[in-house]
N, C-alpha and C. Protein backbone atom coordinates (compact mmCIF):
# COMPACT_ATOMS: atom_id res chain seq x y z
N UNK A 1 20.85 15.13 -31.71
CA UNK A 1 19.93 14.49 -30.80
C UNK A 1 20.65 13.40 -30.00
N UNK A 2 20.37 13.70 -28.70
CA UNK A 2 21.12 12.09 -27.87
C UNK A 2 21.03 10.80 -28.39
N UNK A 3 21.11 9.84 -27.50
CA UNK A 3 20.76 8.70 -27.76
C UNK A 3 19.43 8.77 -26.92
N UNK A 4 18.65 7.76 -27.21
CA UNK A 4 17.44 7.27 -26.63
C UNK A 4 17.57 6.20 -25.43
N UNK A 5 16.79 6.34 -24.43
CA UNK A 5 17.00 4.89 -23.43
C UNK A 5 15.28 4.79 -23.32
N UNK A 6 15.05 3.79 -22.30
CA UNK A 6 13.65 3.66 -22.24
C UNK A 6 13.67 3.48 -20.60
N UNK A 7 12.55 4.16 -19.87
CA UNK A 7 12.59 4.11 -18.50
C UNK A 7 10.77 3.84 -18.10
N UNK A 8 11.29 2.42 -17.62
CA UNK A 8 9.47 2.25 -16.97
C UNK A 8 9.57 2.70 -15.53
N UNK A 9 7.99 2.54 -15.41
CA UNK A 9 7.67 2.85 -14.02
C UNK A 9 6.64 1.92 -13.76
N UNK A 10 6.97 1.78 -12.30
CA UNK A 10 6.20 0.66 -11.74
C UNK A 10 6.03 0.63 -9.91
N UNK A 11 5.05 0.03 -9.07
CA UNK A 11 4.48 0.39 -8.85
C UNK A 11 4.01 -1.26 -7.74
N UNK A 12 4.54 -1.48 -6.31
CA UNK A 12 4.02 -2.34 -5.99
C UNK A 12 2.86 -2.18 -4.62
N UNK A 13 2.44 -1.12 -5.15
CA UNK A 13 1.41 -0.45 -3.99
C UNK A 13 0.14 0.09 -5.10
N UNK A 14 -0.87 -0.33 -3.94
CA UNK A 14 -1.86 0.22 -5.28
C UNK A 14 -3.19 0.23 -4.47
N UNK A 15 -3.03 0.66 -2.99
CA UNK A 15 -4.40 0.80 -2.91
C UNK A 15 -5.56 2.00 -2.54
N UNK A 16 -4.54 2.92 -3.22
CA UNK A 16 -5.30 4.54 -3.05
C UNK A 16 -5.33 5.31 -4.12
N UNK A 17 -5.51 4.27 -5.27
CA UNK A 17 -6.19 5.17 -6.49
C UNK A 17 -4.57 4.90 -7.50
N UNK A 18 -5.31 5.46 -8.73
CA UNK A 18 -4.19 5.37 -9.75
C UNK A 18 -3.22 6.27 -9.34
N UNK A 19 -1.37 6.41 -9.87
CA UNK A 19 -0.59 7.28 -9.50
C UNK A 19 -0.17 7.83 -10.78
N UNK A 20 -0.24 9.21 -10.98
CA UNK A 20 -0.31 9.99 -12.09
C UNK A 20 1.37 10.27 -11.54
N UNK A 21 2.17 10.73 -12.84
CA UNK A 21 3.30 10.43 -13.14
C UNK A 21 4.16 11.76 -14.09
N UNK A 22 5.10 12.56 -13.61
CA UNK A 22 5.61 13.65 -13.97
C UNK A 22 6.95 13.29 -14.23
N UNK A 23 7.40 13.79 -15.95
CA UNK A 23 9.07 13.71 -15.90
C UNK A 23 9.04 15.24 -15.88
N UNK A 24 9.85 15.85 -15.14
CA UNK A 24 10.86 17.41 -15.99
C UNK A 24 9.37 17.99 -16.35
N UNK A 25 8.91 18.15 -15.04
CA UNK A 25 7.44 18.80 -14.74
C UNK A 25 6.33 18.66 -16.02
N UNK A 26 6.24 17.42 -17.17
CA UNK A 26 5.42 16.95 -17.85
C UNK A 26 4.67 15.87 -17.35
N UNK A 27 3.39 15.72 -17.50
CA UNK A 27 2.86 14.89 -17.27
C UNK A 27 2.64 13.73 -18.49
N UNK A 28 2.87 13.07 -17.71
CA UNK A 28 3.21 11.55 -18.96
C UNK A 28 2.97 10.29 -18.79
N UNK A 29 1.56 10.22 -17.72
CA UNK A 29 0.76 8.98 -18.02
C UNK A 29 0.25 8.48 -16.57
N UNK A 30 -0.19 7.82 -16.21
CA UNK A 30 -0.75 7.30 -15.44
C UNK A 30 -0.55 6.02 -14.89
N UNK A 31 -0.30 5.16 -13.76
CA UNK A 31 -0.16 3.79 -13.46
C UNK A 31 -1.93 2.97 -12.98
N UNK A 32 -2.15 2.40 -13.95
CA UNK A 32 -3.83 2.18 -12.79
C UNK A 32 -3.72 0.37 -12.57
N UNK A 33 -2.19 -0.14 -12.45
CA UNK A 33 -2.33 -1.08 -11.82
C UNK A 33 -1.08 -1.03 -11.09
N UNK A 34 -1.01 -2.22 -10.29
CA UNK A 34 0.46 -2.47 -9.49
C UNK A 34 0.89 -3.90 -9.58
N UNK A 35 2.27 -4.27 -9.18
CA UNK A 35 2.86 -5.52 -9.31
C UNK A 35 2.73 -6.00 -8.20
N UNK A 36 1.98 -7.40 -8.11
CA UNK A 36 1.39 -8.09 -7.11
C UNK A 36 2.38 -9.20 -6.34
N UNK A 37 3.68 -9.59 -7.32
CA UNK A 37 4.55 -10.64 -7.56
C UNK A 37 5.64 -10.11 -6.42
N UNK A 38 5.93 -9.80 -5.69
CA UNK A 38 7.15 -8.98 -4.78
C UNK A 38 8.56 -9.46 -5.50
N UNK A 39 8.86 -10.71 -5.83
CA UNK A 39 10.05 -11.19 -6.84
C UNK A 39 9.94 -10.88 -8.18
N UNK A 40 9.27 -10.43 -8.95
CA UNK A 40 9.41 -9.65 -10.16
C UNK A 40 9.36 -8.23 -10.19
N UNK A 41 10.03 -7.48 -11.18
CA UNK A 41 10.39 -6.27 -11.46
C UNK A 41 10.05 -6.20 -12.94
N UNK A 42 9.10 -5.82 -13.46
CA UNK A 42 8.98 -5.82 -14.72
C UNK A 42 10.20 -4.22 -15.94
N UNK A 43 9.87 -5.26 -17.20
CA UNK A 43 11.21 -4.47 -17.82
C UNK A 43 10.40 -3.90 -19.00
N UNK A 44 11.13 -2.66 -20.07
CA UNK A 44 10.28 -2.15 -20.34
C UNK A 44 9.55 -2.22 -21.64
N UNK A 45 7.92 -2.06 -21.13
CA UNK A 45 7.11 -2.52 -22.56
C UNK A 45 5.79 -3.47 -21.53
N UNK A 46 6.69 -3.72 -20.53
CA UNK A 46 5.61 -4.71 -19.72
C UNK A 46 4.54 -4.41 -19.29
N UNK A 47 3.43 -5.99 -18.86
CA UNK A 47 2.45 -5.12 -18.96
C UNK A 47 2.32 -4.73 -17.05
N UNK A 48 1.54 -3.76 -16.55
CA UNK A 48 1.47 -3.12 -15.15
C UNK A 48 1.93 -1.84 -15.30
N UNK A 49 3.51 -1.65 -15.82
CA UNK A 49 4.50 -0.95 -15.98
C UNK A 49 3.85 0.73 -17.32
N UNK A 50 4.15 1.67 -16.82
CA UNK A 50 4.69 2.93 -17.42
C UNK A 50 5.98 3.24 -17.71
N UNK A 51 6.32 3.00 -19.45
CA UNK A 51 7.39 2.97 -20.01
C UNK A 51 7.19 3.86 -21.24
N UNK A 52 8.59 4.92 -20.93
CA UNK A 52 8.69 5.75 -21.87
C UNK A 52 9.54 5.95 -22.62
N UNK A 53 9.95 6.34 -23.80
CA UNK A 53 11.44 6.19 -24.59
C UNK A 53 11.81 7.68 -24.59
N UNK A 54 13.24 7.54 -23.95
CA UNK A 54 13.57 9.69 -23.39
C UNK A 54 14.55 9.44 -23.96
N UNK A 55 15.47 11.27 -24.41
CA UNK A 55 16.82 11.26 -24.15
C UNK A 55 18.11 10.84 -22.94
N UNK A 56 19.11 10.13 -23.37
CA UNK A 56 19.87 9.97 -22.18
C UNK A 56 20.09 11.27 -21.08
N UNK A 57 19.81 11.19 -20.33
CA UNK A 57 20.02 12.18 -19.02
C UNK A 57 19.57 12.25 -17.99
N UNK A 58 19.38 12.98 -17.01
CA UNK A 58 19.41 13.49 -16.17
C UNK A 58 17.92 14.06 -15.68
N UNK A 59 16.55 13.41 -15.01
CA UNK A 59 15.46 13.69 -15.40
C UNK A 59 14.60 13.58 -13.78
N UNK A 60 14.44 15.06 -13.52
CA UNK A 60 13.63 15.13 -12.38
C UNK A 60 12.42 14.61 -12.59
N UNK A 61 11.92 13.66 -11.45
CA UNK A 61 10.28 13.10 -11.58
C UNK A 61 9.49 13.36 -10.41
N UNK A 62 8.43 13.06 -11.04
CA UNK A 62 7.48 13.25 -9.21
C UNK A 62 6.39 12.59 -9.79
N UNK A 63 5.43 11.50 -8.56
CA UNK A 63 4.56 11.33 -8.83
C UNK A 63 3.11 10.90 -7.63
N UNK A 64 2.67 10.99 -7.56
CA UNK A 64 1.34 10.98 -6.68
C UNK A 64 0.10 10.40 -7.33
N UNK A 65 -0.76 10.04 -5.92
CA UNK A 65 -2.29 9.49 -6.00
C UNK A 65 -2.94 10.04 -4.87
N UNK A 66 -3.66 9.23 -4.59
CA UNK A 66 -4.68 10.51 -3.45
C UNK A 66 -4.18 10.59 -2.19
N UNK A 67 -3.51 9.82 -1.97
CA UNK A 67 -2.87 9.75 -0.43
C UNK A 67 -1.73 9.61 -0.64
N UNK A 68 -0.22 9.25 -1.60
CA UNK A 68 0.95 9.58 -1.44
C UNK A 68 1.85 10.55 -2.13
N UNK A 69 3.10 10.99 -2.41
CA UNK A 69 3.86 11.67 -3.50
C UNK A 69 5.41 11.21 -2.76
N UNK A 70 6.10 11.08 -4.27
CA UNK A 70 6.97 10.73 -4.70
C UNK A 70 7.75 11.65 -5.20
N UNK A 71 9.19 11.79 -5.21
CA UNK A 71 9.75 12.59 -5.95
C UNK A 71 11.14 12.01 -5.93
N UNK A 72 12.13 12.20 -6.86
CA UNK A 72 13.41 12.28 -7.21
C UNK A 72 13.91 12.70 -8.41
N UNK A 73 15.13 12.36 -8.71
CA UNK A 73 16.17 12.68 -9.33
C UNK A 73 16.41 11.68 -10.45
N UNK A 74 16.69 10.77 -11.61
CA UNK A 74 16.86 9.55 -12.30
C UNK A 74 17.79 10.07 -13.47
N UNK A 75 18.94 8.96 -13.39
CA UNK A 75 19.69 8.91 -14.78
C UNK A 75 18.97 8.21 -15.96
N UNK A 76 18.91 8.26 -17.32
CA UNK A 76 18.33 7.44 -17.84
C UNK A 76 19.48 7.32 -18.82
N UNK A 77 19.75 5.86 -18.68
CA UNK A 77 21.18 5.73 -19.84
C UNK A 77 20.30 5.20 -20.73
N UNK A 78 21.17 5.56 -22.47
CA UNK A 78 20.79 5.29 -23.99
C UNK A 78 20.85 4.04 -23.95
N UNK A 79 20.04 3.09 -24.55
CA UNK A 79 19.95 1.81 -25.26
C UNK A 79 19.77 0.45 -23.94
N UNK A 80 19.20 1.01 -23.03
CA UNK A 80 18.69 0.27 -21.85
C UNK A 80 17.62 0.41 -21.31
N UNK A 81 17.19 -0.34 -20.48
CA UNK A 81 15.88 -0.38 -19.89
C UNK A 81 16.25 0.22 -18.46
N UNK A 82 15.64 1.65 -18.15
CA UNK A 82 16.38 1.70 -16.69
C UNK A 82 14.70 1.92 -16.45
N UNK A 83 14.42 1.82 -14.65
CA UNK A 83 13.33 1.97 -13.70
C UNK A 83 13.51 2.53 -12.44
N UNK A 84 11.80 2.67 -12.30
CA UNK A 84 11.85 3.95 -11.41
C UNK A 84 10.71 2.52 -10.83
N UNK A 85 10.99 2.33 -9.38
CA UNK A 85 9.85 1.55 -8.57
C UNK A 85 9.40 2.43 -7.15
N UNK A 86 8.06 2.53 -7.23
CA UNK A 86 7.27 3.83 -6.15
C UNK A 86 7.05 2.42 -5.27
N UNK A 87 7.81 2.89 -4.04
CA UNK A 87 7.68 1.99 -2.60
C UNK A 87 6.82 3.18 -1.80
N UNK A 88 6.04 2.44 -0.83
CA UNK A 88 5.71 3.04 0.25
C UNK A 88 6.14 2.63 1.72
N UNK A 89 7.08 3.42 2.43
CA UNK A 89 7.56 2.81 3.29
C UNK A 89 6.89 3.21 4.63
């Protein structure tokens, strides 16, 4: 078994509904708030934040709400806190 890392998600847009949240085409939770603070980045465990504990690798995501979608690519290294932040540009 790999090592483990932990990867939140977070979220400083929030005004078209909760954003439901896909690793490696699983669905794995939901965001139903956002970070209001523009100078903080929350780390993982926090509260706002969707944080999950994966194997180290290599982990296609996608995620959407009623009006946007998201998608990429994310490393997740063992024994760190790495993040995924959904901008709307």
């Amino acid at each position: 078994m790999k090592n483990q890392g932990k990867l939140t998600i977070f979220s400083r847009y929030g005004s078209s509904g909760d954003i439901n949240f896909w690793l490696a085409d699983n669905y794995t939770g939901k965001l139903t708030r956002y970070i209001t603070n523009s100078s903080y980045s929350p780390s993982c465990g926090d509260e706002g934040a969707l944080t999950l504990t994966i194997s180290e690798g290599s982990y296609r995501w996608r995620a959407s709400d009623e009006k946007y979608n998201w998608q990429d690519t994310k490393y997740v290294t063992a024994n760190t806190c790495n993040s995924i932040s959904l901008i709307v540009k």
